[in-house]
Each structure stands twice: as C-alpha cells, then as structure tokens.
Protein backbone atom coordinates (compact mmCIF):
# COMPACT_ATOMS: atom_id res chain seq x y z
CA UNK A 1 23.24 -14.29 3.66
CA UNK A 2 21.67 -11.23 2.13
CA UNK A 3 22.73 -12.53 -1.30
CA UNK A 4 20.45 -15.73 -0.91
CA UNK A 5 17.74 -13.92 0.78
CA UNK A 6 17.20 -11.00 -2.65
CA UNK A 7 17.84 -14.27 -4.91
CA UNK A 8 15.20 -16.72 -2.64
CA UNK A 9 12.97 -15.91 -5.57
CA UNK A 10 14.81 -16.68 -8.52
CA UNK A 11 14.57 -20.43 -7.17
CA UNK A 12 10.71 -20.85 -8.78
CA UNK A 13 9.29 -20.46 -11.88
CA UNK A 14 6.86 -18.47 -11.16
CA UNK A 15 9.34 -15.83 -8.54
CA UNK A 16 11.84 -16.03 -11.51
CA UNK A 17 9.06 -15.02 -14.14
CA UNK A 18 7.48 -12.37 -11.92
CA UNK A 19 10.72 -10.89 -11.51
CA UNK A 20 11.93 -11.08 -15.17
CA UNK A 21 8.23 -9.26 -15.71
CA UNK A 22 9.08 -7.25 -13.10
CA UNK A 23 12.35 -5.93 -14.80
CA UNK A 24 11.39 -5.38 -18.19
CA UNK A 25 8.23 -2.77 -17.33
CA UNK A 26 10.83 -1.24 -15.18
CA UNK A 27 12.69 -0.91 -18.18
CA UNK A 28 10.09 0.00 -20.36
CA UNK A 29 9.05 2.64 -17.91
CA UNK A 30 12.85 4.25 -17.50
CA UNK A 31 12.75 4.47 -21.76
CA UNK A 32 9.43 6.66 -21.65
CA UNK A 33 10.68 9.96 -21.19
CA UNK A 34 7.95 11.90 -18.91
CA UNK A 35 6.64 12.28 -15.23
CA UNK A 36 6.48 8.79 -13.74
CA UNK A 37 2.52 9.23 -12.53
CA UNK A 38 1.76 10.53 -15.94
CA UNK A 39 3.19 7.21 -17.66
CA UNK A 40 1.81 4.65 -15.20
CA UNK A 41 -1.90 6.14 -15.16
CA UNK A 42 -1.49 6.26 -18.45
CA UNK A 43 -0.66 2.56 -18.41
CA UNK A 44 -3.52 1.23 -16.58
CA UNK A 45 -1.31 -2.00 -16.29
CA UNK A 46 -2.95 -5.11 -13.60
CA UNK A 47 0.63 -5.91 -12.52
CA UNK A 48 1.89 -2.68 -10.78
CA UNK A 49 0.26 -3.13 -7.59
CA UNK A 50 0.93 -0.81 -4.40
CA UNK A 51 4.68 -2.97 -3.79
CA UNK A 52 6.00 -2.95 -7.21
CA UNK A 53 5.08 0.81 -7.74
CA UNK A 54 7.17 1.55 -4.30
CA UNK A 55 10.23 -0.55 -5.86
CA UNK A 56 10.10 1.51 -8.89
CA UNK A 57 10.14 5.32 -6.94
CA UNK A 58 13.15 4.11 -5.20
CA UNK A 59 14.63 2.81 -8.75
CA UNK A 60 13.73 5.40 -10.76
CA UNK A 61 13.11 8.72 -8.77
CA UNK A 62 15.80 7.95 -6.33
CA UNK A 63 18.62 6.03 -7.41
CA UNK A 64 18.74 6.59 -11.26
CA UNK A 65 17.45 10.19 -11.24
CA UNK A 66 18.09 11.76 -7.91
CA UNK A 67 14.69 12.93 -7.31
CA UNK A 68 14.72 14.75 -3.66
CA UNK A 69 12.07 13.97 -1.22
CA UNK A 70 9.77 15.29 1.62
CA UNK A 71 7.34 13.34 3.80
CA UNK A 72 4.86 13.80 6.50
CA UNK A 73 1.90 11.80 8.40
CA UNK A 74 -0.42 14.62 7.52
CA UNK A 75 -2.16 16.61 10.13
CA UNK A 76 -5.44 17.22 8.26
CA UNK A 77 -7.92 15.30 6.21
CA UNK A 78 -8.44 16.69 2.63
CA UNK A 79 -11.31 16.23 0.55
CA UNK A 80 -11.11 18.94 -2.08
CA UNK A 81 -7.98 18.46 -4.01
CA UNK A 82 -8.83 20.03 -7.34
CA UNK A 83 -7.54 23.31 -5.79
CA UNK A 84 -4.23 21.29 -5.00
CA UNK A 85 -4.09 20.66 -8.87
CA UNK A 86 -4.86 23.84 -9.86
CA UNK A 87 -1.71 25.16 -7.86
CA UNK A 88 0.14 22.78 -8.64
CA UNK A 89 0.01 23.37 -12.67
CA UNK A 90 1.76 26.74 -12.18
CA UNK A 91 4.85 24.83 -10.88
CA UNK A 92 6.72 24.66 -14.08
CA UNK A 93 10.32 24.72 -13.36
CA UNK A 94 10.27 20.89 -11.58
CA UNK A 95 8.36 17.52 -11.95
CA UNK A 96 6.47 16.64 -9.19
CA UNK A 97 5.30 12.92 -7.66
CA UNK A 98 3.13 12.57 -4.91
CA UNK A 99 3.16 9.78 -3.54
CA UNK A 100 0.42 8.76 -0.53
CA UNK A 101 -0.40 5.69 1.54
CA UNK A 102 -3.84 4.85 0.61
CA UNK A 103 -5.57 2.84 4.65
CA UNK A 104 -7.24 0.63 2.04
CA UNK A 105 -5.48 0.56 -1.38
CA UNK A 106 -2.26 0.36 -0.19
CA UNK A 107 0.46 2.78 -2.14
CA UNK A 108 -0.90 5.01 -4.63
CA UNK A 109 1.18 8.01 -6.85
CA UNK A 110 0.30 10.73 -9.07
CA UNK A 111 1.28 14.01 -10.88
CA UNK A 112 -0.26 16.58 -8.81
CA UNK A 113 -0.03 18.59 -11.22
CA UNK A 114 -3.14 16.56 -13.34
CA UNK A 115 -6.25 16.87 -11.21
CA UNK A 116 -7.45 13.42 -12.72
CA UNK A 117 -4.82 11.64 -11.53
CA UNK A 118 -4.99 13.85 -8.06
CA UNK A 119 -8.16 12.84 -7.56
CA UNK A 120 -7.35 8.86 -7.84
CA UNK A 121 -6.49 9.86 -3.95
CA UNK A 122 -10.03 9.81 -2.91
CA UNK A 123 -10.46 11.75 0.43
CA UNK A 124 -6.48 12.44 2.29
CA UNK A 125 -7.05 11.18 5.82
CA UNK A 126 -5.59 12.46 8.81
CA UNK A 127 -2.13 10.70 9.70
CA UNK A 128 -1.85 8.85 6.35
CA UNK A 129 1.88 8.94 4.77
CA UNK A 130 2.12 11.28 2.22
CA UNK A 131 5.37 11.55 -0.08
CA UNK A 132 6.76 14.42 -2.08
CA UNK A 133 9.24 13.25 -4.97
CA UNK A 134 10.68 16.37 -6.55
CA UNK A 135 13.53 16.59 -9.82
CA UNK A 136 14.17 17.39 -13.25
CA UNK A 137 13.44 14.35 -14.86
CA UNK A 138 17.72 13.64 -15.36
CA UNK A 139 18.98 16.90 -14.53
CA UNK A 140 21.25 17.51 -11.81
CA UNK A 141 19.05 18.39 -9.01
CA UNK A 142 19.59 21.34 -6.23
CA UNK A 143 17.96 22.95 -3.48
CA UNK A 144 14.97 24.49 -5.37
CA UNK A 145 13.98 20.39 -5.97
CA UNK A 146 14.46 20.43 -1.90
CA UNK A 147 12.24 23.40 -1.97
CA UNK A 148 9.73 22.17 -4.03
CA UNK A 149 9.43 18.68 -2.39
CA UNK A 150 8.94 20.90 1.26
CA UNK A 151 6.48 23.81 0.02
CA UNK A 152 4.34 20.84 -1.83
CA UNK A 153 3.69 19.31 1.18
CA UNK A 154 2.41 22.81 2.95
CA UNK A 155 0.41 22.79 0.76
CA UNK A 156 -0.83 19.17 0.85
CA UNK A 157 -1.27 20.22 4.81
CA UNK A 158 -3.59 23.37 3.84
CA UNK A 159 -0.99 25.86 4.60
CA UNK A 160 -0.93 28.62 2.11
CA UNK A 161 1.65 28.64 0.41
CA UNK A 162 3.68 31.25 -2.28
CA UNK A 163 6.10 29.27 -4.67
CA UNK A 164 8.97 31.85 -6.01
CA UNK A 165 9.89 31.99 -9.76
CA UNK A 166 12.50 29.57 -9.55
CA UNK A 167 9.30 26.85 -9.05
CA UNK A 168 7.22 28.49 -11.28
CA UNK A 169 9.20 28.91 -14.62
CA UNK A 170 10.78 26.18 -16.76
CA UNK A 171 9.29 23.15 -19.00
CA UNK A 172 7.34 20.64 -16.78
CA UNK A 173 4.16 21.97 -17.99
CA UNK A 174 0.90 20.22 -17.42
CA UNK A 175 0.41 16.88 -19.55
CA UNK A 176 -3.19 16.10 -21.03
CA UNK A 177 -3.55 11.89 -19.88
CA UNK A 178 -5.97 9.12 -20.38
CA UNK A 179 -6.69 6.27 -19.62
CA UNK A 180 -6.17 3.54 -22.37
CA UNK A 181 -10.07 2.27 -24.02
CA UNK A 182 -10.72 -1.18 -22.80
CA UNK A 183 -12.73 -3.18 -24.34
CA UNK A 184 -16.28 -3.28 -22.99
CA UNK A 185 -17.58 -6.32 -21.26
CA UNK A 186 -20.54 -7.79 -21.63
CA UNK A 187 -23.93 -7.44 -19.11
CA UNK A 188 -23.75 -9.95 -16.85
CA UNK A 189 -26.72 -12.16 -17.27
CA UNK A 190 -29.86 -12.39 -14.93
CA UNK A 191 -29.29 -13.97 -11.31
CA UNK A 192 -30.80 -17.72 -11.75
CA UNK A 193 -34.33 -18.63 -9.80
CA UNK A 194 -33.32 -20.05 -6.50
CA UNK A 195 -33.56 -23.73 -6.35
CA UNK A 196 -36.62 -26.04 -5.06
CA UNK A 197 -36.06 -26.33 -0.78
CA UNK A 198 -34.30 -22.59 -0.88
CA UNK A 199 -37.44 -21.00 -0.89
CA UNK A 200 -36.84 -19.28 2.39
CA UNK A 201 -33.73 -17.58 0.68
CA UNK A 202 -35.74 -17.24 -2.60
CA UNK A 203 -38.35 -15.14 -0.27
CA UNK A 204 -35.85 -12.87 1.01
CA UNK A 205 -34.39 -11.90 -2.02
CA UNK A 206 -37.53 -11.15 -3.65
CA UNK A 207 -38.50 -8.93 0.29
CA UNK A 208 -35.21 -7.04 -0.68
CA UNK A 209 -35.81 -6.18 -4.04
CA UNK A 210 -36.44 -2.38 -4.53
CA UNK A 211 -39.28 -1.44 -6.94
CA UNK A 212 -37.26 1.51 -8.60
CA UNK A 213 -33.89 0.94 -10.41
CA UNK A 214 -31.58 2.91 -8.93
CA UNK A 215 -28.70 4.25 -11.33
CA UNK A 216 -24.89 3.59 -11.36
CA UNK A 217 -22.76 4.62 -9.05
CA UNK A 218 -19.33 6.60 -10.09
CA UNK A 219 -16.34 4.71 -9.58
CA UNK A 220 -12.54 6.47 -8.37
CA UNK A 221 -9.89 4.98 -10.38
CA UNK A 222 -6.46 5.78 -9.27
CA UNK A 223 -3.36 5.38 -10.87
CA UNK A 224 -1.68 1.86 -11.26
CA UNK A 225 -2.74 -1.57 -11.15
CA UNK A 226 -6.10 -2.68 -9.97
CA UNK A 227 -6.84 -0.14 -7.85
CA UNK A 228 -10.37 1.10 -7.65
CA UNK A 229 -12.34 2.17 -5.00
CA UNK A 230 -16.19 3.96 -5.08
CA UNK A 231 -16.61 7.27 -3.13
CA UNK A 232 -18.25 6.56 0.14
CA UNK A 233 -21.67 6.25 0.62
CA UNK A 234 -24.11 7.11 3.46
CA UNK A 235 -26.77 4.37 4.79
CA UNK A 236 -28.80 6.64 6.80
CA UNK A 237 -30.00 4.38 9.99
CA UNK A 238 -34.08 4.62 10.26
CA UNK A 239 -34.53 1.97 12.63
CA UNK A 240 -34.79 3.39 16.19
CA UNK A 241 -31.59 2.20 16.90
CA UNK A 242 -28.95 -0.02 14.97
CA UNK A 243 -29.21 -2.59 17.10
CA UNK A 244 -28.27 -6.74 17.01
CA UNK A 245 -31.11 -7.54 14.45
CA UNK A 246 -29.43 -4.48 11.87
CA UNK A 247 -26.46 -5.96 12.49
CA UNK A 248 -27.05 -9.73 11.61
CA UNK A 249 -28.56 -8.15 8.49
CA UNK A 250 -25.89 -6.33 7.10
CA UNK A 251 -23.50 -9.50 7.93
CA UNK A 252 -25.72 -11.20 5.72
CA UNK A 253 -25.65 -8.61 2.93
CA UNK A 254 -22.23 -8.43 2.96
CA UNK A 255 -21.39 -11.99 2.75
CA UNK A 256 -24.21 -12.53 -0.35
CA UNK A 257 -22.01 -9.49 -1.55
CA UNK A 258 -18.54 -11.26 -0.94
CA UNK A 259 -19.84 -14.25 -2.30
CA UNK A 260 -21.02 -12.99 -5.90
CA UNK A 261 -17.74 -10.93 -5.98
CA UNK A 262 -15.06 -12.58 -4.44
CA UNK A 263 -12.26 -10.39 -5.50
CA UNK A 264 -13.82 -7.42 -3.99
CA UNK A 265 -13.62 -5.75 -0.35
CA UNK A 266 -16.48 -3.64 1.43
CA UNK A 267 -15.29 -0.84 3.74
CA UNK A 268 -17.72 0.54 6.28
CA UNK A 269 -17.22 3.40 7.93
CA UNK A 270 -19.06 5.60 11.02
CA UNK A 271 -18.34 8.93 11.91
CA UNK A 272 -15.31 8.85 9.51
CA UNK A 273 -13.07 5.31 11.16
CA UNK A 274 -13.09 2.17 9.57
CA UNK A 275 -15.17 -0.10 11.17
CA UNK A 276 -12.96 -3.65 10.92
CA UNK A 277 -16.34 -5.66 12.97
CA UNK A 278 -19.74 -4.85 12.29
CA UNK A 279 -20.34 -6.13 15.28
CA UNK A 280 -18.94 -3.03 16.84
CA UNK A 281 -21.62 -1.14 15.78
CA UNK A 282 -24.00 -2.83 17.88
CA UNK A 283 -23.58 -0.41 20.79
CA UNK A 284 -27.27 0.67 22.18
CA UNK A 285 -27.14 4.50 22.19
CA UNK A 286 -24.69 5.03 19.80
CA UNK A 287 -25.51 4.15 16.37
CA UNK A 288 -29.10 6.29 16.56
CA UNK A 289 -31.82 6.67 14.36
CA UNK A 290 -30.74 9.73 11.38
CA UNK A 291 -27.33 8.65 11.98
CA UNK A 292 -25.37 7.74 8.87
CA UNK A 293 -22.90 5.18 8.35
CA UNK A 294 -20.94 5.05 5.07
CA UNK A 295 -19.29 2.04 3.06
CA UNK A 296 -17.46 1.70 -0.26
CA UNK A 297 -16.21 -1.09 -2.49
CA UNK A 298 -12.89 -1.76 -4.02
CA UNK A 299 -11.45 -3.97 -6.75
CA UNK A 300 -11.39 -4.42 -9.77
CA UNK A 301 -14.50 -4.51 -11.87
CA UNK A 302 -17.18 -3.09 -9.70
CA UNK A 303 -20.44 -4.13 -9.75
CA UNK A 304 -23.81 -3.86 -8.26
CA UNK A 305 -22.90 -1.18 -5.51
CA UNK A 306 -26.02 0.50 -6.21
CA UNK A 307 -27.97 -2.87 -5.18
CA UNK A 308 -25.89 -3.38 -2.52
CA UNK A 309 -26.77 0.13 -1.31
CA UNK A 310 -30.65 -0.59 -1.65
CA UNK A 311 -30.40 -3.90 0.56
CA UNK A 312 -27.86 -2.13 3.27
CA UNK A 313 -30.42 0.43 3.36
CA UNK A 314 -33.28 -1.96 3.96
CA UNK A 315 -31.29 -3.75 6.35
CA UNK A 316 -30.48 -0.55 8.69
CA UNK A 317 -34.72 0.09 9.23
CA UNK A 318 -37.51 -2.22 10.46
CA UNK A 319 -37.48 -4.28 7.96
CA UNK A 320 -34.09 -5.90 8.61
CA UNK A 321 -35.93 -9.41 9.51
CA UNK A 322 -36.43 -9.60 5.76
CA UNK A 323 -32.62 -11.16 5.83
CA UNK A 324 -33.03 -13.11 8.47
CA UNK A 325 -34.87 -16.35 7.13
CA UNK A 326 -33.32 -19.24 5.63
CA UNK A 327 -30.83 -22.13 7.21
CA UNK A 328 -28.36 -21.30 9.76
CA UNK A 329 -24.92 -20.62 7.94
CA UNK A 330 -26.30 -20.42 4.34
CA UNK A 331 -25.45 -17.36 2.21
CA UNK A 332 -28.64 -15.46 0.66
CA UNK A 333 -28.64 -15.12 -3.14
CA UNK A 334 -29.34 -11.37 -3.03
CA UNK A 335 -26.84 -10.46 -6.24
C-alpha cells in the first residue's frame, strides 16, 4: 500500500518527468559542495518551490549529512534581522540553515549567516515556524551542532545570546552570493484606449489616474523558486471612516489588479493580521480616518505596485465613487 501510494506519480508523464527533474537538481545540488541556502539563492531556479525545498532539507541536511535541528513557533515578531546576520558571521566553526514558514510564501531557507539572503525573510511574525539546521557540511556531527541549532534560535527569539569558541572558530566563514543576471525584459507597452460603449470604465480610469509618476517600488526576493514578495505598504485612510463605499472600491481595484496580473496575489493587512475579506474591514468605528492599512504583492514579476498604491489610496478617501461607475460585474481597466 505505501509502495503504490510514493509510486502513484510515476504513472503520468508529466508526475514521472517532474520527478525525474526533481531528482537530478537534487543531485546536482548534493555535488555542489557549500551551505545549502548559499547554493539555492544562488540558483534562482522557478522549480524549487516551498515543497520541493522541504524534500531536499530532509534529503540532504538530514538523512545524507546528519545536520541536527532545533525548532520553535516564535514568540516575537522580528523586523530587523541585519543584526541577526551580523552575529551570525562570527559563527565559524558550523554551517548554519534557517529555515522559516513564510504565512504567505510558504517555506523559505537561508544562510543566516548572509544578511541578503536573511533578509529574503521579510518581517518574522509572531508564531510562525522557524527551523534551525546545524552541521559540518559531511562531518560527523556532535553536541556543539546541537548547541548551535538551540543558541541560534535564542537568538532568532531576541534573547541575547554568547556563543563559546567551539561555535566561533573553524572554516564556515561567510560566503559573498548573487543572484544570477537575467536577462532584462522589455517595457510593457501602453494600456489600449477602452473600447466604444465602455466609456463609463474609460471615465474611471482616466478619474484614477494620478498627475505625478510615482517611482518604483523595491521588491524582497527570497531564496528559491518564484518567491517574491514587496515590503508592506501603508494606505493611510482619509475618508472619515472606511466605510461600504471604500470597500466596494478597493474590491474593484483589486480585481482590475488580479485581472492584468493573474499570477500574482495582494495581501492586505490592518493593525499587523491578514485581512482574508475586505469586507471585514467595513466595521463603522474601527477602520478611522489617519488609520493605516497596509498591503503587498507577491509573485513573480512584479509590476505596477506603485499604481496600484495610487488607486488604493484614492479609493480609501472621498473620492472612492470614482470606481464605482460602469456595468454591474465588469472589471475596470485601471492597469
């Protein structure tokens, strides 16, 4: 029985070729001799999304090398983690994986040890997973791996911590990575005129439409796969209230959004929880004038946050009836 199920995907083409893929960047990965975060954000590959990279710390770190490990749901959210890295590069006698359970991006690892690939964590929230992978990279492990694993995540929990000499002195220096040049792609071209008989939509486009540019937003890349995600940014609310009519607009925003860039997700965010229904938000004496509410974009390929920022901004004051026009259940060409 548990033979068939682990084989159930051998019986396709397409489960047989995954898998065969599957197996030889496995085995390309266990030839490159080196920390395991350092290779894959070096990598940049599409096809090691959040499951494959959690098959390959068990194969690797686990069963072939021995890592030892330490885990948590930590107690405290983290924003700065450059001091983490900077601690972290004195820790020479052991290699170090950190692995953490991204709410939106599923899986993510890195060398905390490099601060760029650190900070590919975003923000560490409050009673997220967080994983501590510790070894020698084929040594024979012991109990200053057990050590390290334990003390790193102290200090992952803002505990101060003092690593001895044993953690402190040996090879597993810091690595300088990057990111392999892509190719640049080319500007996407001009949104089209709307159509004769969508001039309502047409109209609230052109409402929208800032006067100033604004410029590009940074975007955090993390390491593996497609994984992006922009920092989070903050809508400030300068209609009296966010009420029904804010809401309807930013529905609409979104969905013009979702339907210009299909393969990427908007988060929203107030007071720090993932709002899952805008709808929520629609609470009278809650969501008050000055109050901020924050959103971010993921995928791969980003574009246009900084318009969509503009037009969520719009459509949190009074002019939110801008989005309103146009035929019931019709998407606005905004992007």
């Amino acid at each position: 029985m548990a033979d068939t199920v682990n084989l159930e995907m051998l019986s396709t083409r397409a489960g047989f070729n995954s898998a065969v893929r599957h197996i030889k960047k496995t085995m390309e990965i266990a030839a490159s001799a080196g920390n395991l975060g350092d290779i894959i954000y070096e990598m940049d590959d599409n096809e090691l999304t959040s499951n494959r990279i959690g098959l390959l710390l068990r194969m690797l770190l686990v069963d072939k090398l021995g890592y030892k490990t330490a885990s948590t749901n930590l107690s405290n959210t983290v924003s700065d983690l450059s001091v983490l890295a900077k601690e972290f590069g004195k820790w020479n006698g052991v290699d170090l994986i950190a692995a953490y359970y991204h709410p939106e991006l599923g899986l993510l690892i890195a060398n905390p040890k490099v601060i760029e690939e650190l900070e590919g964590f975003g923000q560490l929230r409050k009673r997220e997973l967080m994983v501590i992978y510790a070894g020698f990279q084929g040594g024979a492990t012991n109990d200053n791996c057990v050590k390290a694993a334990e003390l790193a995540l102290k200090l992952f929990e803002g505990s101060k911590v003092t690593a001895p000499a044993s953690l402190t002195k040996g090879k597993f220096t810091v690595k300088k990575v990057s990111k392999p040049k892509k190719a640049s792609e080319p500007k996407s071209a001009k949104p089209k005129a709307a159509v004769k008989g969508k001039a309502a939509a047409k109209k609230t486009s052109a409402a929208a439409a800032p006067a100033k540019k604004a410029a590009p937003v940074p975007v955090v890349q993390s390491s593996g796969g497609t994984k992006r995600m922009t920092p989070r940014y903050a809508v400030v609310v300068k209609n009296e209230l966010f009420h029904n009519g804010n809401v309807e607009a930013w529905k609409k925003i979104v969905a013009s959004y979702k339907a210009k860039h299909p393969s990427l997700e908007v988060f929203i965010y107030y007071e720090n929880e993932r709002i899952l229904d805008i709808n929520s938000l629609f609470k009278w004496g809650k969501v008050k004038h000055g109050t901020a509410i924050e959103f971010a974009v993921a995928g791969d390929n980003i574009q246009d946050v900084a318009k969509l920022q503009r037009y969520l901004s719009q459509g949190a004051s009074q002019m939110f009836e801008a989005f309103l026009h146009g035929p019931v259940n019709s998407v606005l060409k905004l992007f």
